[in-house]
C-alpha atoms as a PDB file:
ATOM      1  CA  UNK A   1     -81.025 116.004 146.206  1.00  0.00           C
ATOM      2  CA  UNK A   2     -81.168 116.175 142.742  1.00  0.00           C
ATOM      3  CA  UNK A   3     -83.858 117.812 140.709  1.00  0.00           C
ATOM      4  CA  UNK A   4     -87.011 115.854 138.827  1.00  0.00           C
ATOM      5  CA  UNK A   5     -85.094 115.523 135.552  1.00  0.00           C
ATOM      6  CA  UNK A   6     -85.954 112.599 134.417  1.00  0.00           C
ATOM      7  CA  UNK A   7     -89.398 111.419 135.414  1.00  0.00           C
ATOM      8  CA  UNK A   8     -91.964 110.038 133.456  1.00  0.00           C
ATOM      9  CA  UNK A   9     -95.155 109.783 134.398  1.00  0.00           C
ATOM     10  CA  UNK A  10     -97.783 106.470 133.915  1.00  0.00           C
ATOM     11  CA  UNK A  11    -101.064 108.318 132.856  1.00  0.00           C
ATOM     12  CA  UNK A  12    -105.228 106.630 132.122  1.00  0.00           C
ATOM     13  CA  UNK A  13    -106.762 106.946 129.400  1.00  0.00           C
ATOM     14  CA  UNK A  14    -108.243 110.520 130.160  1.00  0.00           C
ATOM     15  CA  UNK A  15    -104.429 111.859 130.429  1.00  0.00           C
ATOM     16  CA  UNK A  16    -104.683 111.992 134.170  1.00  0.00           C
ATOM     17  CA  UNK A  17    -100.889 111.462 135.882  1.00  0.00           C
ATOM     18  CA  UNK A  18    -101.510 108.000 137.785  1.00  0.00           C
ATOM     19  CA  UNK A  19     -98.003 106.729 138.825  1.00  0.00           C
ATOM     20  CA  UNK A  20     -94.254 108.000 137.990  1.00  0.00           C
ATOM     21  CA  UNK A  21     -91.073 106.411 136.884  1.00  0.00           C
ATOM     22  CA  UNK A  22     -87.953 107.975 138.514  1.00  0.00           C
ATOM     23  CA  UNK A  23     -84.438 107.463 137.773  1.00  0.00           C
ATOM     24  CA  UNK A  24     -83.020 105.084 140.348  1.00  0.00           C
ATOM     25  CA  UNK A  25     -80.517 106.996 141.949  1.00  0.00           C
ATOM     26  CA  UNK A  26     -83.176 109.678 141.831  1.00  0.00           C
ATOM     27  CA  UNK A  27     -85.321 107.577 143.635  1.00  0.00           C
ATOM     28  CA  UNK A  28     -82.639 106.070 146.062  1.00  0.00           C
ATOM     29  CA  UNK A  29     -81.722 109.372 147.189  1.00  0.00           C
ATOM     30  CA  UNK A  30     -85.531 110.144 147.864  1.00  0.00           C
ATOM     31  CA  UNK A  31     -85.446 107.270 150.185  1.00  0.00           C
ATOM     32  CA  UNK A  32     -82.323 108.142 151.904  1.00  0.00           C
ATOM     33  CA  UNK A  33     -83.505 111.384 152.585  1.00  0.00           C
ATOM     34  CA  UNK A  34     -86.899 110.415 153.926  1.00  0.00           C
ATOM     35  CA  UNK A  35     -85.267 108.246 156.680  1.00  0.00           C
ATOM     36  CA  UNK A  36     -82.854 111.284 157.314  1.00  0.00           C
ATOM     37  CA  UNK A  37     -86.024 113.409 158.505  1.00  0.00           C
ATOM     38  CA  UNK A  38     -87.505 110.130 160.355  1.00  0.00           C
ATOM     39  CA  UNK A  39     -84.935 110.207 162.114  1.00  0.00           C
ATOM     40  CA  UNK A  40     -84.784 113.802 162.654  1.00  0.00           C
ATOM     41  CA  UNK A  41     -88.449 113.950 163.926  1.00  0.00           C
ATOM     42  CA  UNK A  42     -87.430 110.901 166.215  1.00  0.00           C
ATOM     43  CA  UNK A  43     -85.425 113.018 167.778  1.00  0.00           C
ATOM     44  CA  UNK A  44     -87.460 116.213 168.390  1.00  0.00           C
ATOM     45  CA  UNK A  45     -88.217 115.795 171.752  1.00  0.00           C
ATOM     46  CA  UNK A  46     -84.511 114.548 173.028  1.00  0.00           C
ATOM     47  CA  UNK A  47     -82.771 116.768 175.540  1.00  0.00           C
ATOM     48  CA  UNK A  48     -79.935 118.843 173.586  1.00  0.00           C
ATOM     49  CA  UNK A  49     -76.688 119.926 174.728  1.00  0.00           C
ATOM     50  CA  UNK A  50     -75.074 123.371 173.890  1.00  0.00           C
ATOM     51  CA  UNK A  51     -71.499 123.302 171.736  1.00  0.00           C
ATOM     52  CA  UNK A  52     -69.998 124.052 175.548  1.00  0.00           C
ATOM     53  CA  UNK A  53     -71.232 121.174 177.090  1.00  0.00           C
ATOM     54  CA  UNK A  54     -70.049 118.987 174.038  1.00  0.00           C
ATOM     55  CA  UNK A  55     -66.933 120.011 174.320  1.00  0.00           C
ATOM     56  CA  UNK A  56     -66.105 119.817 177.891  1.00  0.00           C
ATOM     57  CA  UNK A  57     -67.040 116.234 177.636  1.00  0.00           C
ATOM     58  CA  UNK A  58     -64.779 115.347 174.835  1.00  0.00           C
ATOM     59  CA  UNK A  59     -62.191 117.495 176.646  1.00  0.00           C
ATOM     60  CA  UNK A  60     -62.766 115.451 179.736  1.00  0.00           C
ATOM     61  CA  UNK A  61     -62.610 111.872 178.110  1.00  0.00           C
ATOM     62  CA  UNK A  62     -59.005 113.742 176.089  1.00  0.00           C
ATOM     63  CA  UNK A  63     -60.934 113.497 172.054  1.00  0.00           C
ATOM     64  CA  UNK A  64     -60.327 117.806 172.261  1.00  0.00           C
END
């Protein structure tokens, strides 16, 4: 992801930070990676299989 380059930040009238503007693609990328660890967590509690098991099935159904 790329770094907070280019932010700018909506403050009151005290100074105090209230909202930020953030470059779009900035912002997409944010978004993509937030569903990327949704997903992730959606997935905690699925059984895994090792890198053996893996690829005996692919060998079996010939994608090895």
């Amino acid at each position: 992801m790329a770094t907070l380059r280019k932010e700018r930040f909506i403050t009151d009238d005290k100074g105090r930070k209230k909202a930020v503007i953030l470059d779009i693609k900035l912002y997409q990328e944010m978004l993509e990676d937030l569903e990327d660890l949704r997903l992730l967590a959606e997935g905690r509690d699925e059984a895994t299989s090792s890198l053996q098991e893996v690829e005996e099935r692919l060998r079996a159904r010939g994608l090895l």
